[in-house]
C-alpha atoms as a PDB file:
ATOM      1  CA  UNK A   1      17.717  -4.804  -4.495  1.00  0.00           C
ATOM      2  CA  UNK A   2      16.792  -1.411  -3.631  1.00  0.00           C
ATOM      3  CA  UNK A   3      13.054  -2.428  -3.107  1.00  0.00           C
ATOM      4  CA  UNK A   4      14.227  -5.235  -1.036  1.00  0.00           C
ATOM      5  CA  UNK A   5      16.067  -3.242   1.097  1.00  0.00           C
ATOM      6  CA  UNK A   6      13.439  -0.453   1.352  1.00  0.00           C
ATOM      7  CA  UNK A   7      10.879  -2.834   2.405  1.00  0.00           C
ATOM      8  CA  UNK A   8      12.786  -4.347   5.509  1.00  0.00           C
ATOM      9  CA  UNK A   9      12.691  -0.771   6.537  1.00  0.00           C
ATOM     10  CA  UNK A  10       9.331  -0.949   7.726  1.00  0.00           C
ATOM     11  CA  UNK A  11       9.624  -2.706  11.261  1.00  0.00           C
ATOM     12  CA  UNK A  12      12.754  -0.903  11.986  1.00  0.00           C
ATOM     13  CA  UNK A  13      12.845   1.608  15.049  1.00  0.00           C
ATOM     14  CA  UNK A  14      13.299   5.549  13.324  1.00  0.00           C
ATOM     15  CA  UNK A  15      16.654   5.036  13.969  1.00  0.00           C
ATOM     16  CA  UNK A  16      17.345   2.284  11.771  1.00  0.00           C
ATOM     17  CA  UNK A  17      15.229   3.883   9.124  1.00  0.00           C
ATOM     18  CA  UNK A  18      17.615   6.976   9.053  1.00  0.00           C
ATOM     19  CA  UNK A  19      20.113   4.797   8.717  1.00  0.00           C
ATOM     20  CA  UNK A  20      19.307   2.467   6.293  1.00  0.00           C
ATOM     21  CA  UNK A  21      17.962   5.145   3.806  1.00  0.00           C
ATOM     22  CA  UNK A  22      20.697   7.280   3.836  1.00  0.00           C
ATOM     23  CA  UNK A  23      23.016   3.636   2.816  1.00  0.00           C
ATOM     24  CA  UNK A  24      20.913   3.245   0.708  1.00  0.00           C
ATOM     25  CA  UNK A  25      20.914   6.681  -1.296  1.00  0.00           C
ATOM     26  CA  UNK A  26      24.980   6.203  -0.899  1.00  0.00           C
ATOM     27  CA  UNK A  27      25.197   3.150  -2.145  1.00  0.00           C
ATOM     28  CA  UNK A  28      26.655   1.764   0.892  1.00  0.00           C
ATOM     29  CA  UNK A  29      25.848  -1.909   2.741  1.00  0.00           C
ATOM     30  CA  UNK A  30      22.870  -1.355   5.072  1.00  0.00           C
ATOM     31  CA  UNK A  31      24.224  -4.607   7.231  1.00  0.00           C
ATOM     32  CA  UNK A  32      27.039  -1.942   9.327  1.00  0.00           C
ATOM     33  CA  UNK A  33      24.941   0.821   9.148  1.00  0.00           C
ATOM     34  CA  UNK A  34      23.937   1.556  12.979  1.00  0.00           C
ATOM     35  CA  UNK A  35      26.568   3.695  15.141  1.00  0.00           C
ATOM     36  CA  UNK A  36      23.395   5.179  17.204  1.00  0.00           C
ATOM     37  CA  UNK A  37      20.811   4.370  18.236  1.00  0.00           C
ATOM     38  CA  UNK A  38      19.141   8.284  18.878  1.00  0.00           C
ATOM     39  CA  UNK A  39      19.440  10.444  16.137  1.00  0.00           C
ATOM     40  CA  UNK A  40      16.990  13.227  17.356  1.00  0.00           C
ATOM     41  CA  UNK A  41      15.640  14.264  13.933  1.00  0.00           C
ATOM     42  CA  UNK A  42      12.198  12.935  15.049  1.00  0.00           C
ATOM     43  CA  UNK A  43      12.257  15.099  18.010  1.00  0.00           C
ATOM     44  CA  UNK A  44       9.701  18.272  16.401  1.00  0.00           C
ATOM     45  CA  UNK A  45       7.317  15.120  14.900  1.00  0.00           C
ATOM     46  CA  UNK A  46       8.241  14.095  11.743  1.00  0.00           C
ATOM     47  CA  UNK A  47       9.574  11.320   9.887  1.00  0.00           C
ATOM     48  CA  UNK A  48      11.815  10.313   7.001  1.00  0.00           C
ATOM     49  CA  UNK A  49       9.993   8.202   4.030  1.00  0.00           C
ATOM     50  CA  UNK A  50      12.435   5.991   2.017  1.00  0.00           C
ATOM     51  CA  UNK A  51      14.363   8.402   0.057  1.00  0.00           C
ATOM     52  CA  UNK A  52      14.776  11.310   2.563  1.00  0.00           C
ATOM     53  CA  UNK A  53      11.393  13.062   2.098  1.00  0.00           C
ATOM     54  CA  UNK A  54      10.140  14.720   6.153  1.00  0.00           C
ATOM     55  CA  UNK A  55       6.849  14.100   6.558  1.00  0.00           C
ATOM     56  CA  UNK A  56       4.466  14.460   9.981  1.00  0.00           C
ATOM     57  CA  UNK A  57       4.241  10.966  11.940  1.00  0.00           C
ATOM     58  CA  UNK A  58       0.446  11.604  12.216  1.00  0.00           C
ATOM     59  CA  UNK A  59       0.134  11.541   8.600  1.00  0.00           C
ATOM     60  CA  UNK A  60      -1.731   9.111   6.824  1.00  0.00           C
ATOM     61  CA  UNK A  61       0.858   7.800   5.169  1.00  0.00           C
ATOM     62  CA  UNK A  62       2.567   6.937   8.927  1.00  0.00           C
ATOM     63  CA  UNK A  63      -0.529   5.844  10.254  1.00  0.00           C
ATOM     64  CA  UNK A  64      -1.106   3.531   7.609  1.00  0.00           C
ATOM     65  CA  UNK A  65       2.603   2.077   7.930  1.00  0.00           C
ATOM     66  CA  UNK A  66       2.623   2.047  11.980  1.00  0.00           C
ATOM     67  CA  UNK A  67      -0.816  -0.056  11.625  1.00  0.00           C
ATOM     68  CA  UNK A  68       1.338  -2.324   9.295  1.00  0.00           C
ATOM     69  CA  UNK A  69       4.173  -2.461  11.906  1.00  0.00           C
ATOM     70  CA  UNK A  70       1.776  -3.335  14.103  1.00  0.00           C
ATOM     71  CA  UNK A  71      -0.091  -6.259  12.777  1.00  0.00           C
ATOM     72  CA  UNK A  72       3.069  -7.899  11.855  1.00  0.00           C
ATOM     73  CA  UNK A  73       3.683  -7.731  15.652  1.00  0.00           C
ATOM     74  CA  UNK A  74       0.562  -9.284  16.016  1.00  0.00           C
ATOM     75  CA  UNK A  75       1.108 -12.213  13.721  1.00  0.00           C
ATOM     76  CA  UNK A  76       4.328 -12.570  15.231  1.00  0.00           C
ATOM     77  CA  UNK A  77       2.805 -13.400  18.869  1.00  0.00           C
ATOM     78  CA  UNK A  78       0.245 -15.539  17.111  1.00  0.00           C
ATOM     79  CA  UNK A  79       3.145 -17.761  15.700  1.00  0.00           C
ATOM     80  CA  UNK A  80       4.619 -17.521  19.547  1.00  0.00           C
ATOM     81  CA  UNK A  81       2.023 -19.880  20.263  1.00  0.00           C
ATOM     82  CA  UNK A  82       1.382 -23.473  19.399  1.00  0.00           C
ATOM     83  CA  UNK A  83       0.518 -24.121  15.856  1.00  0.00           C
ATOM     84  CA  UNK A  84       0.077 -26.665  12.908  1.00  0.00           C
ATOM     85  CA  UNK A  85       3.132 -26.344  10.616  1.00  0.00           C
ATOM     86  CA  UNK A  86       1.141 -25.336   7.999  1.00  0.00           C
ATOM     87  CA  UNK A  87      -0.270 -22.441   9.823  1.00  0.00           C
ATOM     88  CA  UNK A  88       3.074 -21.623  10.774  1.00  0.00           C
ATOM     89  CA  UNK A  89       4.667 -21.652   7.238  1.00  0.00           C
ATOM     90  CA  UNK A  90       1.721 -19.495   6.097  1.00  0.00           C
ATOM     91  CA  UNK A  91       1.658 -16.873   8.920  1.00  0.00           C
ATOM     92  CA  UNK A  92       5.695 -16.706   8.209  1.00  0.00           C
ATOM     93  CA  UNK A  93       5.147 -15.572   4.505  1.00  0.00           C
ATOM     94  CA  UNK A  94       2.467 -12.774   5.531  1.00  0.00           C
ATOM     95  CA  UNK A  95       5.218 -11.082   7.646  1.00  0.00           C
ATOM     96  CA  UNK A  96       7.510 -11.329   4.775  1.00  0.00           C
ATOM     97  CA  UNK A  97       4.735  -9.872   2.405  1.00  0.00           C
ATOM     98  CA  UNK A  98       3.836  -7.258   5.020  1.00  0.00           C
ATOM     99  CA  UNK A  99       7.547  -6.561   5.513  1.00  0.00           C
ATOM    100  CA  UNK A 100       7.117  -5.401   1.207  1.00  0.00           C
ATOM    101  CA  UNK A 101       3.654  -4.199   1.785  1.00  0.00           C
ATOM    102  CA  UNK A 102       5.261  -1.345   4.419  1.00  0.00           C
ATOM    103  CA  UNK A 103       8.172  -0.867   2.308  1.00  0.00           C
ATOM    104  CA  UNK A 104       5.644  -0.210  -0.415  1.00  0.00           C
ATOM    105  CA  UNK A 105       3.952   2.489   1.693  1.00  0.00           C
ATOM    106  CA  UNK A 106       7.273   3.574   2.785  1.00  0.00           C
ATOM    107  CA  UNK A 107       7.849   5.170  -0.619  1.00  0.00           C
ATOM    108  CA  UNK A 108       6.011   6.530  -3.585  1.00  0.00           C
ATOM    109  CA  UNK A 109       5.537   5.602  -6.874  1.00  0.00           C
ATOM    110  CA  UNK A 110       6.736   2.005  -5.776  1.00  0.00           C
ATOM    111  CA  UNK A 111       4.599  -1.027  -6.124  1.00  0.00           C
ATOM    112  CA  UNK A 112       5.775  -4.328  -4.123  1.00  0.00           C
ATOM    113  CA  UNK A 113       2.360  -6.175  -3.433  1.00  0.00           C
ATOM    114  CA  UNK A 114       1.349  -7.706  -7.032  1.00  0.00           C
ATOM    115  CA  UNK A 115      -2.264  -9.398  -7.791  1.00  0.00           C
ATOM    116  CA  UNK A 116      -0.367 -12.475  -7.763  1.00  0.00           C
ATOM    117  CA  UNK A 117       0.093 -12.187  -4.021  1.00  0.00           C
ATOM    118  CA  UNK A 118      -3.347 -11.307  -3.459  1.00  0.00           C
ATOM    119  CA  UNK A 119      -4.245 -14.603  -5.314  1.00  0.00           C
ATOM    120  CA  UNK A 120      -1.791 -17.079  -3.370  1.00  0.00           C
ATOM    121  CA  UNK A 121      -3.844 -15.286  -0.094  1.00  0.00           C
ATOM    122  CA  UNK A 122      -6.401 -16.577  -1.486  1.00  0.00           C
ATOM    123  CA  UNK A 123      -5.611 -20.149  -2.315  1.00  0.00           C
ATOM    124  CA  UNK A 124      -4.445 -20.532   1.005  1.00  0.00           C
ATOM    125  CA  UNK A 125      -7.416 -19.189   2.439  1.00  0.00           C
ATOM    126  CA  UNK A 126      -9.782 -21.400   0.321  1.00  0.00           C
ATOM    127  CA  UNK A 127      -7.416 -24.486   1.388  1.00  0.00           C
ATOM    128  CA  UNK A 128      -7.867 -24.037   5.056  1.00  0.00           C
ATOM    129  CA  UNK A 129     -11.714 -23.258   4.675  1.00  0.00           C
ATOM    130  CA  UNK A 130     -12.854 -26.628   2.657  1.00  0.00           C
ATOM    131  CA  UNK A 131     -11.207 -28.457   5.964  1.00  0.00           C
ATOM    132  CA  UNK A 132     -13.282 -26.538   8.539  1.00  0.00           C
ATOM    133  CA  UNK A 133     -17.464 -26.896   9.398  1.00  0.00           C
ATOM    134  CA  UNK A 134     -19.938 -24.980   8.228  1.00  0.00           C
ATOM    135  CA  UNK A 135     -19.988 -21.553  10.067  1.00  0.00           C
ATOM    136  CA  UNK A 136     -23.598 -21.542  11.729  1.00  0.00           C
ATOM    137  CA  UNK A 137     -23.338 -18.022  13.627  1.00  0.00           C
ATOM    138  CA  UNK A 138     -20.829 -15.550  14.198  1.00  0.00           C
ATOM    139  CA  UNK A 139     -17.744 -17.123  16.700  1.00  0.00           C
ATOM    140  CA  UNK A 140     -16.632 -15.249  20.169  1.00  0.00           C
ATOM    141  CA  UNK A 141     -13.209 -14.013  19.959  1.00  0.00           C
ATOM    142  CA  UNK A 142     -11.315 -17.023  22.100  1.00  0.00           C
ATOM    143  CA  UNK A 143     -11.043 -20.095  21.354  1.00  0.00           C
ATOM    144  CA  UNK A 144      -7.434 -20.482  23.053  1.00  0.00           C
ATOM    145  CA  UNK A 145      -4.129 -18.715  23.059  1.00  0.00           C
ATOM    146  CA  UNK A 146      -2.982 -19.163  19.817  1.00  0.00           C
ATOM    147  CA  UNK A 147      -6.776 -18.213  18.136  1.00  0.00           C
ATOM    148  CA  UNK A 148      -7.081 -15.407  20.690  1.00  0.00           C
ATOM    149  CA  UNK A 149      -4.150 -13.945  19.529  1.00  0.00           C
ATOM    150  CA  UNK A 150      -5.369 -14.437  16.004  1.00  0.00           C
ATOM    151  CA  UNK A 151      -8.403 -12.795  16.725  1.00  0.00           C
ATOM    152  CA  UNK A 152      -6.406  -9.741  17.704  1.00  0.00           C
ATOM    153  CA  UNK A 153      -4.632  -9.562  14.667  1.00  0.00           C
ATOM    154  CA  UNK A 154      -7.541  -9.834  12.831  1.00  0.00           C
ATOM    155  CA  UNK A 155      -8.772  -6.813  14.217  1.00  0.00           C
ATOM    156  CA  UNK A 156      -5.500  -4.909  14.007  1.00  0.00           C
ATOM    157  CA  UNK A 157      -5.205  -6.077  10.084  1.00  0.00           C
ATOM    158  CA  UNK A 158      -8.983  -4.484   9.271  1.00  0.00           C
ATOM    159  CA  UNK A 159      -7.326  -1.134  11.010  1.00  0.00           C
ATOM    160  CA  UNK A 160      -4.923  -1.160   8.787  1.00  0.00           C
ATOM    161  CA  UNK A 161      -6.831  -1.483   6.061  1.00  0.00           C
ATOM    162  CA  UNK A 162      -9.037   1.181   7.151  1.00  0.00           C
ATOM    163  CA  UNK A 163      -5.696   3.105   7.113  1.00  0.00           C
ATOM    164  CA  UNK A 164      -4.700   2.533   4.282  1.00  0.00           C
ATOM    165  CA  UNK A 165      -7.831   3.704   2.467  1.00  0.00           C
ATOM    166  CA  UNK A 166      -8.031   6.545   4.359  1.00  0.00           C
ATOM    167  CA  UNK A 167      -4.531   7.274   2.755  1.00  0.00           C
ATOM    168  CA  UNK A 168      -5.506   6.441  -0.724  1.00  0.00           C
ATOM    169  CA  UNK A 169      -8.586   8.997  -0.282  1.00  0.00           C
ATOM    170  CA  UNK A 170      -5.831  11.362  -0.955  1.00  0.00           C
ATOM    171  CA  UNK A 171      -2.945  10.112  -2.726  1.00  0.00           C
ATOM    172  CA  UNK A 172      -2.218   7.185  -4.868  1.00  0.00           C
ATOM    173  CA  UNK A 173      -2.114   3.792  -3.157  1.00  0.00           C
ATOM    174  CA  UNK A 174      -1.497   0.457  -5.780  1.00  0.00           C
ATOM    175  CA  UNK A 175      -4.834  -1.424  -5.371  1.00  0.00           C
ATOM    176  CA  UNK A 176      -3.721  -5.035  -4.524  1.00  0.00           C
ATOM    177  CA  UNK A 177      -2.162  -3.573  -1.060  1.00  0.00           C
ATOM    178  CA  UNK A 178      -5.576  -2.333  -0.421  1.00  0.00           C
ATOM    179  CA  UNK A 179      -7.222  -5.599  -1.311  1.00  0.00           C
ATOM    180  CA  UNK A 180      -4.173  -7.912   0.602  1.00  0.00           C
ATOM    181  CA  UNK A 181      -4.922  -6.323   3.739  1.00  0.00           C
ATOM    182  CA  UNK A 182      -8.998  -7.229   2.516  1.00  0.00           C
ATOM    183  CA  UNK A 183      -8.268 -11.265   1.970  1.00  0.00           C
ATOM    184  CA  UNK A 184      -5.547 -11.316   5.115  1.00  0.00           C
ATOM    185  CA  UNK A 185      -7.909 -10.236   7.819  1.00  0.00           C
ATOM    186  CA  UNK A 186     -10.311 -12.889   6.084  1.00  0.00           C
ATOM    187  CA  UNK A 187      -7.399 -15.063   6.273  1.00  0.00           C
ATOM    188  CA  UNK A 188      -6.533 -14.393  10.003  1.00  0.00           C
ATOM    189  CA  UNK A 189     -10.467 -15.477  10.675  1.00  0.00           C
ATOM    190  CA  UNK A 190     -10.084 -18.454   9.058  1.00  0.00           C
ATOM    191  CA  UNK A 191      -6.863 -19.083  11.103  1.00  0.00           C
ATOM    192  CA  UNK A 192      -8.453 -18.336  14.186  1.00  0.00           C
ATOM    193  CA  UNK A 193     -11.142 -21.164  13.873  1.00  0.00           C
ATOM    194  CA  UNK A 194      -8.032 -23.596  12.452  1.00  0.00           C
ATOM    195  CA  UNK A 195      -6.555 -22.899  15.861  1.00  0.00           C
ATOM    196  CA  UNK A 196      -9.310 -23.225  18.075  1.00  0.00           C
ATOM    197  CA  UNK A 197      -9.969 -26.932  16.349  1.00  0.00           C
ATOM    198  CA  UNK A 198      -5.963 -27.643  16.443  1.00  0.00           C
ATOM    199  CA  UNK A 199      -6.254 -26.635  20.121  1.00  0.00           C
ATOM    200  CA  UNK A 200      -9.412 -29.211  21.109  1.00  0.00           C
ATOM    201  CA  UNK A 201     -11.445 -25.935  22.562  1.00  0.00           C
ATOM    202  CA  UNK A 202     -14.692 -25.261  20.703  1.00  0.00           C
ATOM    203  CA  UNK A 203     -16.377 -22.453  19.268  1.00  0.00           C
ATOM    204  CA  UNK A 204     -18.557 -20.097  21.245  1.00  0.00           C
ATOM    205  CA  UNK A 205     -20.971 -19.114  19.408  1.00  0.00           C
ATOM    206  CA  UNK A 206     -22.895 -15.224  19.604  1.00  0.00           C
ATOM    207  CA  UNK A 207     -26.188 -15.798  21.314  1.00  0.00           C
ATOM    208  CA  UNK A 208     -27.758 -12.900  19.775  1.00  0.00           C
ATOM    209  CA  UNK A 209     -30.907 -10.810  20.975  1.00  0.00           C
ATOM    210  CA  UNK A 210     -33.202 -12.218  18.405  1.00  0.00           C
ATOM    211  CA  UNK A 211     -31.528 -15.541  18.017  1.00  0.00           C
ATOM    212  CA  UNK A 212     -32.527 -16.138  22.043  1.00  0.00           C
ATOM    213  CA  UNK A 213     -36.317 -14.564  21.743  1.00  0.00           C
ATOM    214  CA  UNK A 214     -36.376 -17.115  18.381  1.00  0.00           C
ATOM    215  CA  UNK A 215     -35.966 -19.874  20.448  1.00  0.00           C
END
């Protein structure tokens, strides 16, 4: 329960953080835990990991976990859109899995992201793929609100990977959170073309240098 708890941690404001780690430590329920909503302890730049450890919010480590924050954002204003149910189911249990992938991040020595998560990204991906036409060129980020927004988070989601390697460069980070984020922003570019379709707009393909003096 611990894990659980630690991982819902990772969209929290500071605040909440503070809060919710020291419950947790106590042994207390996290659900009445806010009386403030300042507590000032971020004030000189740092930040509390899950289990009271101070460390810079510039680190990699933060970095890596704000990028995380943010992409679930991301996904979230994707899902504010229209969308097929199906989209909408799967987009719904990538926050949850980001929601453990930050919590992961949040503290060391802790491993929430498994291979077998890694694997269900992929049978999803390879399910919404087999339905779409064959990709001729690369595709203009577009493609209406939904797959615009999609687009975004696809670029946010290969930040965060390139956070999150920049973090393992230096201290241990579980491999299958370093491939998830690989297969999601895959995912999210699949998405984005499943949206376009689902919206009845059509792919704008790149008209490239040497595609245009080809022709």
């Amino acid at each position: 329960m611990q894990g659980v708890r630690s991982a819902q941690q990772l969209i929290m404001p500071s605040f909440q953080r503070k809060s919710a780690t020291r419950a947790i430590i106590a042994g207390r329920d996290v659900g009445k835990r806010l009386t403030k909503i300042y507590t000032r302890t971020g004030d000189a730049g740092q930040t509390g990991l899950t289990g009271g450890e101070r460390v810079d919010k510039d680190s990699h480590r933060i970095e890596a976990i704000g990028d995380v924050d943010e992409l679930n954002c991301a996904i979230g204003l994707v899902l504010a859109h229209d969308a097929p149910p199906e989209v909408r189911v799967s987009l719904t249990q990538v926050q949850h899995d980001l929601f453990n992938l930050g919590g992961e991040l949040s503290m060391r020595d802790c491993t929430l992201i498994s291979q077998a998560d890694v694997e269900r990204l992929e049978r999803t991906l390879d399910k919404f793929n087999a339905a779409l036409p064959a990709l001729r060129e690369f595709i203009l980020p577009g493609g209406g609100a939904a797959a615009a927004s999609c687009h975004l988070a696809r670029a946010i989601c290969r930040r965060a990977e390139r956070r999150v390697i920049a973090l393992a460069r230096n201290e241990p980070v579980n491999m299958p959170t370093r491939i998830y984020l690989n297969r999601l922003s895959d995912l999210l570019f699949v998405l984005c073309r499943v949206l376009t379709l689902a919206a009845g707009e059509r792919e704008v393909y790149w008209q490239s240098r040497r595609s245009s003096e080809d022709q």
